[in-house]
N, C-alpha and C. Protein backbone atom coordinates (compact mmCIF):
# COMPACT_ATOMS: atom_id res chain seq x y z
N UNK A 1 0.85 -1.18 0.00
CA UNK A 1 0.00 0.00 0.00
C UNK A 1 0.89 1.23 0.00
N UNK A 2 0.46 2.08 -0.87
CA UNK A 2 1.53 3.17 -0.85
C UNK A 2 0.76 4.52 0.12
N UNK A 3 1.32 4.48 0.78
CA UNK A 3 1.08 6.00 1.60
C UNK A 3 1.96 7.65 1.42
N UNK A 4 1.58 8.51 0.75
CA UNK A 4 2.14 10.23 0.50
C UNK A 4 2.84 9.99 2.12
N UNK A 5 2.29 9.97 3.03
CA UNK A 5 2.77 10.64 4.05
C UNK A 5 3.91 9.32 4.86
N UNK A 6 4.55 9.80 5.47
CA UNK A 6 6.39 9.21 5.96
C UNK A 6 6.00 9.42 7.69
N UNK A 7 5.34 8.49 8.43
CA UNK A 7 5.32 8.75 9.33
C UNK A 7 7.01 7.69 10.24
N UNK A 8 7.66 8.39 11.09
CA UNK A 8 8.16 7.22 11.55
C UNK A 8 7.63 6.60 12.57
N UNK A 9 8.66 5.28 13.11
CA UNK A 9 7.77 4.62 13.56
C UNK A 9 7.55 4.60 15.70
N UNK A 10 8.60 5.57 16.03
CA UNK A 10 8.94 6.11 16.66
C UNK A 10 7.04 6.54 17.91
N UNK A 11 6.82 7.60 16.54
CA UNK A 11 5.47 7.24 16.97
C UNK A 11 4.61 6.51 17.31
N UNK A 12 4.16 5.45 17.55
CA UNK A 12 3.80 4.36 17.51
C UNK A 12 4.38 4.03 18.78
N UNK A 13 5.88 4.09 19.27
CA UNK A 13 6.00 3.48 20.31
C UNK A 13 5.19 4.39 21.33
N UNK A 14 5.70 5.53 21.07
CA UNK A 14 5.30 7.42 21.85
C UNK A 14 3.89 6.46 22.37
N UNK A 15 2.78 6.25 21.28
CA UNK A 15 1.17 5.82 21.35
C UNK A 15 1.10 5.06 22.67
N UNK A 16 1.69 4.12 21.97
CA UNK A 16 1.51 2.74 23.23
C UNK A 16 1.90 2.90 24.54
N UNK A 17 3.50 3.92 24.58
CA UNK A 17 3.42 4.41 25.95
C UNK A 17 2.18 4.91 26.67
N UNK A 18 1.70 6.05 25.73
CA UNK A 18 0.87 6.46 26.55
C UNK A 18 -0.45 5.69 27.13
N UNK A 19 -0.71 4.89 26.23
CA UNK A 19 -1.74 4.20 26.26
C UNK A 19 -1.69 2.98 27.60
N UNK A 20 -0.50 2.52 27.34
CA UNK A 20 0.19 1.41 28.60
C UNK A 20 -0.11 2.17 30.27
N UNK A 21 0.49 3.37 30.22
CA UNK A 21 0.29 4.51 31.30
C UNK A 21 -1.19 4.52 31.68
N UNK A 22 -1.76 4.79 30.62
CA UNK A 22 -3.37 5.24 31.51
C UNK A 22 -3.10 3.54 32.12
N UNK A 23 -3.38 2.28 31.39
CA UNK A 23 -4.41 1.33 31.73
C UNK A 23 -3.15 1.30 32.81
N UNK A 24 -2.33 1.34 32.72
CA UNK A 24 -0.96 1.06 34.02
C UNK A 24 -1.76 1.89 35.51
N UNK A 25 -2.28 2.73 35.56
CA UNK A 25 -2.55 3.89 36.42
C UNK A 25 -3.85 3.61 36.84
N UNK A 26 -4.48 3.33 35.93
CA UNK A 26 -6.01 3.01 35.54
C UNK A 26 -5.75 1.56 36.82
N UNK A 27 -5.57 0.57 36.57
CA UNK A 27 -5.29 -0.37 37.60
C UNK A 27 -4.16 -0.15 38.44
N UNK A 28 -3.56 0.31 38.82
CA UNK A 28 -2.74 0.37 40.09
C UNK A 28 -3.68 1.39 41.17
N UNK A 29 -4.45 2.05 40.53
CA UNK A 29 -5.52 3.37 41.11
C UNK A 29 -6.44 1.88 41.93
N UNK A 30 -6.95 1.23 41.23
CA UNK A 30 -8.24 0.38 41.35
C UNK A 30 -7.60 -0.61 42.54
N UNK A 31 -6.07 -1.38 41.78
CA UNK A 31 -5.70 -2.18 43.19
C UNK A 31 -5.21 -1.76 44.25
N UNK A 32 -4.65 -0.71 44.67
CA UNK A 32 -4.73 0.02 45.92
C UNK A 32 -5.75 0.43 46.64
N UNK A 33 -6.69 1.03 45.86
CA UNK A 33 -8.26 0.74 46.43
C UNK A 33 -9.33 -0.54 47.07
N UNK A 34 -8.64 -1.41 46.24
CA UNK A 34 -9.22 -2.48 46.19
C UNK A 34 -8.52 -3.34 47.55
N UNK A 35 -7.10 -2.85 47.60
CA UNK A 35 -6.35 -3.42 48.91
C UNK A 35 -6.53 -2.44 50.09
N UNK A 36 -6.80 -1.82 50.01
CA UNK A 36 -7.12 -0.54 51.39
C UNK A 36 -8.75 -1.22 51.79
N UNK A 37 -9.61 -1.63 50.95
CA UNK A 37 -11.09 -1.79 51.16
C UNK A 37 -10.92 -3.20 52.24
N UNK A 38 -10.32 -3.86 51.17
CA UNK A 38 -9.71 -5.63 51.84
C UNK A 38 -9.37 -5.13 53.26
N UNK A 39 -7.94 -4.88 53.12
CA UNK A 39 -7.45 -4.58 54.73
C UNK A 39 -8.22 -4.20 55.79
N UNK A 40 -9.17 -3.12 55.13
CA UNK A 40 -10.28 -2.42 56.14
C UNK A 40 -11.43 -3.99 57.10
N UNK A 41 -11.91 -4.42 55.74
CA UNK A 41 -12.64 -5.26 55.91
C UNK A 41 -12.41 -7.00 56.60
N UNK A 42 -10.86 -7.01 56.26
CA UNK A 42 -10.53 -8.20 56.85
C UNK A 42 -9.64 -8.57 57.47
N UNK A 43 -8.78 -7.26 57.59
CA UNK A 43 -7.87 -7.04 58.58
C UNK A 43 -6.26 -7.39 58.31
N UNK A 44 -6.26 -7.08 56.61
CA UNK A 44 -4.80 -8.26 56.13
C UNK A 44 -5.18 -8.99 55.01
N UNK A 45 -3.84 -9.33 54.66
CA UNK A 45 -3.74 -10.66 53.02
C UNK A 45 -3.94 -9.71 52.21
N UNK A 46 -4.09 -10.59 51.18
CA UNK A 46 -4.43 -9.91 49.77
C UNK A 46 -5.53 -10.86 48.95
N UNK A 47 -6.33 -10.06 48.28
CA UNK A 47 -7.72 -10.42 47.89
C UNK A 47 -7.11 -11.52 46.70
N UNK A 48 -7.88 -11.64 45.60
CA UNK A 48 -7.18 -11.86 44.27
C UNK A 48 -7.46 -10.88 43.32
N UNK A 49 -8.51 -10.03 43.53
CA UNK A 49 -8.96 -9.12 42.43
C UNK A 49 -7.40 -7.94 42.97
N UNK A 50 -7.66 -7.70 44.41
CA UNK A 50 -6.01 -6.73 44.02
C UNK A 50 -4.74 -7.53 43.69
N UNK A 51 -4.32 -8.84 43.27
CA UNK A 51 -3.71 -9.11 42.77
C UNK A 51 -3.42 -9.06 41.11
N UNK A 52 -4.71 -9.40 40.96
CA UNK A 52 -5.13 -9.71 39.36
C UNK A 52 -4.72 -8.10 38.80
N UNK A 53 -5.10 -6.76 39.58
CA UNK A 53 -5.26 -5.57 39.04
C UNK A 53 -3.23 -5.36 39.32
N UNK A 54 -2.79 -5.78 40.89
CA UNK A 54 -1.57 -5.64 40.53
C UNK A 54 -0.41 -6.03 39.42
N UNK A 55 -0.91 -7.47 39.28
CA UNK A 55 -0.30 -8.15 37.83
C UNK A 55 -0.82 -7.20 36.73
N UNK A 56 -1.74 -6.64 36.43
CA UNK A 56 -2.01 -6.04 35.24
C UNK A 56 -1.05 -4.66 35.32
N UNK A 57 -1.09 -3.98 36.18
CA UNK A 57 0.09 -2.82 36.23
C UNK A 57 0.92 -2.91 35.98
N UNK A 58 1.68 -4.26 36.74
CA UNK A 58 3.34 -4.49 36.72
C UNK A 58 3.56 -5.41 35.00
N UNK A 59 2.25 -5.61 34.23
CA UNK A 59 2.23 -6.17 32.77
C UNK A 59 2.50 -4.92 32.11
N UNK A 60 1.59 -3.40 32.75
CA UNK A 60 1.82 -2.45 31.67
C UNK A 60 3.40 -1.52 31.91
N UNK A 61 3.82 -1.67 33.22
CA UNK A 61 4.80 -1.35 33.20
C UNK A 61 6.36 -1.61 32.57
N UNK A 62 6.35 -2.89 32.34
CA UNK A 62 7.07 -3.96 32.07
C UNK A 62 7.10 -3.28 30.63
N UNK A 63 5.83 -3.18 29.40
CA UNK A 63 5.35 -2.94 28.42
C UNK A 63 6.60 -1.68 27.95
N UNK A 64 5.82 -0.68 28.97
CA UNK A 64 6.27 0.99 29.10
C UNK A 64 8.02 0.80 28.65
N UNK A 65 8.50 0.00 29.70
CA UNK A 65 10.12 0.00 29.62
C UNK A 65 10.66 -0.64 28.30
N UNK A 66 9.86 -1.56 27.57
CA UNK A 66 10.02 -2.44 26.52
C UNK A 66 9.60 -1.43 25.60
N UNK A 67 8.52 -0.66 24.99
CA UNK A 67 8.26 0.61 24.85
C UNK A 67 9.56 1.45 24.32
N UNK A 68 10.40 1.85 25.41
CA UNK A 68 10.98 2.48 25.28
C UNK A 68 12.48 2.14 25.28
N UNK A 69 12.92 1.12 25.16
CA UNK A 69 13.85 0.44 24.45
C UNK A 69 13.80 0.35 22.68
N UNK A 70 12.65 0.15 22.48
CA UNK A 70 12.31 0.27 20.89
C UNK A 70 12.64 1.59 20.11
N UNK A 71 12.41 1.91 21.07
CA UNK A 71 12.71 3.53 20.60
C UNK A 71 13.94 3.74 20.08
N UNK A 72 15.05 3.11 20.65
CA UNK A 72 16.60 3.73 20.41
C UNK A 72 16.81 2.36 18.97
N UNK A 73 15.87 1.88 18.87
CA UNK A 73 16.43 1.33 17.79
C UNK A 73 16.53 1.49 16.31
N UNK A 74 17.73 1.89 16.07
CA UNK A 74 17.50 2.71 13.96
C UNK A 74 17.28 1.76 13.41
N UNK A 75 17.35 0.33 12.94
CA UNK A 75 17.32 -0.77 11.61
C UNK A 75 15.39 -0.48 11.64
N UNK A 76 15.24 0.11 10.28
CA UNK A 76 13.81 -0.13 9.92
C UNK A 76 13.14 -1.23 10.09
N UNK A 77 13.79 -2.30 9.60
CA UNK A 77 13.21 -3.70 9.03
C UNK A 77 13.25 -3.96 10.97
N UNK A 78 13.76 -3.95 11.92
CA UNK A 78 13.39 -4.25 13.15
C UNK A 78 12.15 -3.57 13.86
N UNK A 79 12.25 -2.75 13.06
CA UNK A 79 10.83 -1.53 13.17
C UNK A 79 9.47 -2.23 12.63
N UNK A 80 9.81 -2.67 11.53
CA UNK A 80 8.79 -3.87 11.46
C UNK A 80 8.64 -5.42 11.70
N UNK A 81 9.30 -5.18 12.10
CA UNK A 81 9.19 -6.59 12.99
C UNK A 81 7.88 -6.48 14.25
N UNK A 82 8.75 -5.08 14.83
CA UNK A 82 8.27 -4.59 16.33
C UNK A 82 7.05 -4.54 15.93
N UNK A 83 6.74 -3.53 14.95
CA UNK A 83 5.51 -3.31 14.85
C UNK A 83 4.73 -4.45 14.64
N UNK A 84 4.44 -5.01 13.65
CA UNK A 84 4.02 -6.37 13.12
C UNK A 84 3.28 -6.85 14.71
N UNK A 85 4.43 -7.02 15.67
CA UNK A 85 3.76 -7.77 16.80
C UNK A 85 3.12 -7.04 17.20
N UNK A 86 3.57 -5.78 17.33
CA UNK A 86 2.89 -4.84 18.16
C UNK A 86 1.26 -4.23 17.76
N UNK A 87 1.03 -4.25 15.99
CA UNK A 87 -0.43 -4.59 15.48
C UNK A 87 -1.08 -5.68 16.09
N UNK A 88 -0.34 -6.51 16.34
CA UNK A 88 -0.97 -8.14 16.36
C UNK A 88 -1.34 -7.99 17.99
N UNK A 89 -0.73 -7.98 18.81
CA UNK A 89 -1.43 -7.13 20.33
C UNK A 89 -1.81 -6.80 20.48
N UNK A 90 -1.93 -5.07 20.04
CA UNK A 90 -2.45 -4.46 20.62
C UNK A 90 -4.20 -4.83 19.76
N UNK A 91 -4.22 -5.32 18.44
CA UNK A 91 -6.03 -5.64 18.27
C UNK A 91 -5.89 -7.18 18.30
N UNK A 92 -4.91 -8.07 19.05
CA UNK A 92 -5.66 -8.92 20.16
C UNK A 92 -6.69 -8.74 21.19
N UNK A 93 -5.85 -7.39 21.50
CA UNK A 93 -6.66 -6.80 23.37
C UNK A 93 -7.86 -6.70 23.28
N UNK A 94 -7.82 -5.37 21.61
CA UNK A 94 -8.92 -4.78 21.52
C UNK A 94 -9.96 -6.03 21.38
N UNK A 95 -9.76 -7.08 20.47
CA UNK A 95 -10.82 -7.68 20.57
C UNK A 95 -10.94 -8.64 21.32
N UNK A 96 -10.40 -9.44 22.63
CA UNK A 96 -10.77 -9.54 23.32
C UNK A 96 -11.20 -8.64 24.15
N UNK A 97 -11.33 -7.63 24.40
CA UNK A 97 -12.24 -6.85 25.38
C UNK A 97 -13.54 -6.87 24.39
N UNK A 98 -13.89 -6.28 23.33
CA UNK A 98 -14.77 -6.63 22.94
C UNK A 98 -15.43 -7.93 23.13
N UNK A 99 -15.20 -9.09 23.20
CA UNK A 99 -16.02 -10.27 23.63
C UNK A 99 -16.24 -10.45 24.93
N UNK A 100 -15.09 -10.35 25.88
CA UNK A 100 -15.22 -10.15 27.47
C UNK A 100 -15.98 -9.11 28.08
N UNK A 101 -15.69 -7.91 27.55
CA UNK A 101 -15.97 -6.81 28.55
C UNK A 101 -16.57 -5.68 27.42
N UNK A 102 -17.73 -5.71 27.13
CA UNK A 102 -17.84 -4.66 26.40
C UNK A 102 -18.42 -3.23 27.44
N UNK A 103 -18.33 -3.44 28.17
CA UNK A 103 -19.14 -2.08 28.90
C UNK A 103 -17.71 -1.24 29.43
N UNK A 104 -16.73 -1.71 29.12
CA UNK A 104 -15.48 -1.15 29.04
C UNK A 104 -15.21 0.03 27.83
N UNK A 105 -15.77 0.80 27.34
CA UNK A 105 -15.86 0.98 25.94
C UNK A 105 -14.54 1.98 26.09
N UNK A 106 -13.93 2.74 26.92
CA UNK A 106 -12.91 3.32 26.73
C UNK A 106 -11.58 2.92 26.66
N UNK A 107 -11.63 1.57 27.21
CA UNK A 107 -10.46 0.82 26.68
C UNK A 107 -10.24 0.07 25.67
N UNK A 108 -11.49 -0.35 25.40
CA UNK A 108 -11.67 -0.55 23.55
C UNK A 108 -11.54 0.53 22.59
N UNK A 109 -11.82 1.74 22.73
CA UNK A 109 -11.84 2.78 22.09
C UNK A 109 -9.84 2.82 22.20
N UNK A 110 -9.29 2.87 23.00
CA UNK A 110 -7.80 3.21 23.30
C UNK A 110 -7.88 2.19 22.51
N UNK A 111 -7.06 0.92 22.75
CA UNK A 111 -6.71 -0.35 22.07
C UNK A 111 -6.72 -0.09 20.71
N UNK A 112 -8.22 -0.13 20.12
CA UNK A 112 -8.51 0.10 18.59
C UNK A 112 -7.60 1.05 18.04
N UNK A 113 -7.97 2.17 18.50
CA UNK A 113 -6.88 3.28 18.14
C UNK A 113 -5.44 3.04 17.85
N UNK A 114 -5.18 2.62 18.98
CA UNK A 114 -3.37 1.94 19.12
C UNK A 114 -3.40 1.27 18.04
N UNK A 115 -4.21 0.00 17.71
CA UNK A 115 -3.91 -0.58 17.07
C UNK A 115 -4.01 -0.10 15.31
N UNK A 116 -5.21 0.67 15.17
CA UNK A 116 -5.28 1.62 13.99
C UNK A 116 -4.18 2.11 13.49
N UNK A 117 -3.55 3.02 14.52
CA UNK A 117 -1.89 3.59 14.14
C UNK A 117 -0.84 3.05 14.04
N UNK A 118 -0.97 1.66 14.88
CA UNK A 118 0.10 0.96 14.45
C UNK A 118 -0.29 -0.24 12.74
N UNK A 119 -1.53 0.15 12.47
CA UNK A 119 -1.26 -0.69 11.36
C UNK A 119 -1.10 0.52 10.14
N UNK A 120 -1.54 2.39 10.29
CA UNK A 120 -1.07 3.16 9.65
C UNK A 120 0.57 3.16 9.10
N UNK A 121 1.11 2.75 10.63
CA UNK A 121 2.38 3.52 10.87
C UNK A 121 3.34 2.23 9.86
N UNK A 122 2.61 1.10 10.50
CA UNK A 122 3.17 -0.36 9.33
C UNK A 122 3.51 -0.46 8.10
N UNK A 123 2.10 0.37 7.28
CA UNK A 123 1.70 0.59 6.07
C UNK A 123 2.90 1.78 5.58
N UNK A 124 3.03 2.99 6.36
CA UNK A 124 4.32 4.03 5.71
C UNK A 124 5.58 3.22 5.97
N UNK A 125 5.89 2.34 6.98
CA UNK A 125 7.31 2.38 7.22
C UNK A 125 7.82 1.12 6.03
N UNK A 126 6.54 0.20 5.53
CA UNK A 126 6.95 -0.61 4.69
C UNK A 126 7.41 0.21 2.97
N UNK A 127 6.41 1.40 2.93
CA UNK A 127 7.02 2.05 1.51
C UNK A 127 8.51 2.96 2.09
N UNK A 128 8.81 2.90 3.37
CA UNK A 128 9.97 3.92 3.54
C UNK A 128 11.41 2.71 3.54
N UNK A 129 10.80 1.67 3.85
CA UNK A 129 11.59 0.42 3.59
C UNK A 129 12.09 0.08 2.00
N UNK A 130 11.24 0.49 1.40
CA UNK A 130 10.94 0.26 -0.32
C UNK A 130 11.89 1.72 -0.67
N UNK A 131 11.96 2.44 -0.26
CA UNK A 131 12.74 3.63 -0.86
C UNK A 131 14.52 3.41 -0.45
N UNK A 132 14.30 3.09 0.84
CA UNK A 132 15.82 3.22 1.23
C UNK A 132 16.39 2.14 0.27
N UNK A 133 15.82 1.55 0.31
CA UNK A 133 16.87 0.30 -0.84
C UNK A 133 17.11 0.82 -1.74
N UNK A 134 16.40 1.61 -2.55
CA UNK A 134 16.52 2.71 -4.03
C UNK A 134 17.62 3.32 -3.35
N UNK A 135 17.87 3.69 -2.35
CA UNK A 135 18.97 4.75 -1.94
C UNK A 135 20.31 4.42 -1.69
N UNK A 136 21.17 4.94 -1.84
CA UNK A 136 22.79 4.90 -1.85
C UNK A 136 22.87 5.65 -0.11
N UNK A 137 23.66 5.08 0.88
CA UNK A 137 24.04 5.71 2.19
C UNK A 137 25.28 6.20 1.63
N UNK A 138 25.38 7.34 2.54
CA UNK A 138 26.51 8.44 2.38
C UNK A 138 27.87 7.65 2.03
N UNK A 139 28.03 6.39 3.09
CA UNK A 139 29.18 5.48 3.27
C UNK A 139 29.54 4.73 2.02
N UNK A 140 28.27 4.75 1.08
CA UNK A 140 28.44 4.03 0.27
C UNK A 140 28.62 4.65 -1.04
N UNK A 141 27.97 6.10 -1.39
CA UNK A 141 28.65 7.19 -2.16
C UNK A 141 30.09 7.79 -1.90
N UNK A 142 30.70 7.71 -0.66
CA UNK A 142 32.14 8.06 -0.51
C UNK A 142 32.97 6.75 -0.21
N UNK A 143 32.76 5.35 -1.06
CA UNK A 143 33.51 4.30 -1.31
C UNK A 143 33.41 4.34 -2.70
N UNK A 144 32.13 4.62 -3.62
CA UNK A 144 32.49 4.60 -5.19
C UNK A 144 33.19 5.74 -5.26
N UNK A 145 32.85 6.86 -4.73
CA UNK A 145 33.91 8.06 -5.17
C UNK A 145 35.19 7.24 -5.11
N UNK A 146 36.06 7.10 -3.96
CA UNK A 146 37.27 6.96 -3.66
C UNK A 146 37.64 5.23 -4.93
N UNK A 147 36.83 4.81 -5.34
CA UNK A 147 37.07 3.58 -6.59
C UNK A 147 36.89 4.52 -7.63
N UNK A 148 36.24 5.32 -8.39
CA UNK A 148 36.26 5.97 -9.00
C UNK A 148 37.33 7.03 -9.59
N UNK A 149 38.19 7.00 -8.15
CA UNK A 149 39.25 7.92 -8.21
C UNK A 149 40.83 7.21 -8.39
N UNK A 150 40.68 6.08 -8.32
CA UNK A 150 41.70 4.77 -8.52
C UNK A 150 41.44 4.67 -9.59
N UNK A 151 40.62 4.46 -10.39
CA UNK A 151 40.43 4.17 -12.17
C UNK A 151 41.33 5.17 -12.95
């Protein structure tokens, strides 16, 4: 698919951060609540619903840092790799929440989205993949010069 516009893919990670953050916040908000209510009520332990909400935080956190490792990485073609999975996740989620939980609609609405831009961002970085090969790197215009200059 050819896309006018050159988004990189950079963006895409930027997305998911943010997106990881709310639901990261979004449940760590809920299981601290959820463990203050417990404690109140039973004097100690841990429930499983504030577990279940803690595992989901320390999943989006985990995400966030992985996230942002991607970031420092230049090889395009690893860019799609990342992405590739990272389409394939993030509208896993979305549609499992759609079958599980639809009265969730703002985290379906996030998800979709994420996943929307990351299959935009897929679609430019594969024609920006298609160009660089047309292209000569600097390293490789100042090695024919210097053969050029031996002839």
């Amino acid at each position: 698919m050819i896309l006018k516009i050159k988004i990189k893919p950079k963006i895409s990670y930027y997305i998911s951060i943010f997106v990881s953050s709310v639901i990261f916040f979004y449940f760590a908000y809920k299981g601290v609540v959820a463990y203050l209510i417990h404690r109140e009520l039973y004097g100690g332990g841990l429930d499983t619903l504030v577990l279940l909400r803690a595992s989901i935080s320390g999943i989006m956190l985990l995400l966030i840092l992985l996230f942002i490792q991607f970031i420092k990485i230049p090889d395009l073609k690893s860019h799609r790799t990342i992405l590739r999975g990272l389409f394939i996740g993030w509208t896993s989620v979305f549609i499992i929440l759609i079958i599980v939980n639809l009265s969730s609609i703002y985290f379906i609405i996030l998800t979709g989205l994420v996943s929307f831009f990351s299959l935009i961002i897929l679609f430019s970085l594969e024609d920006q993949i298609k160009e660089e090969k047309n292209t000569l790197t600097e390293k490789e215009i100042y090695l024919l010069q210097q053969l050029a200059k031996k002839k």
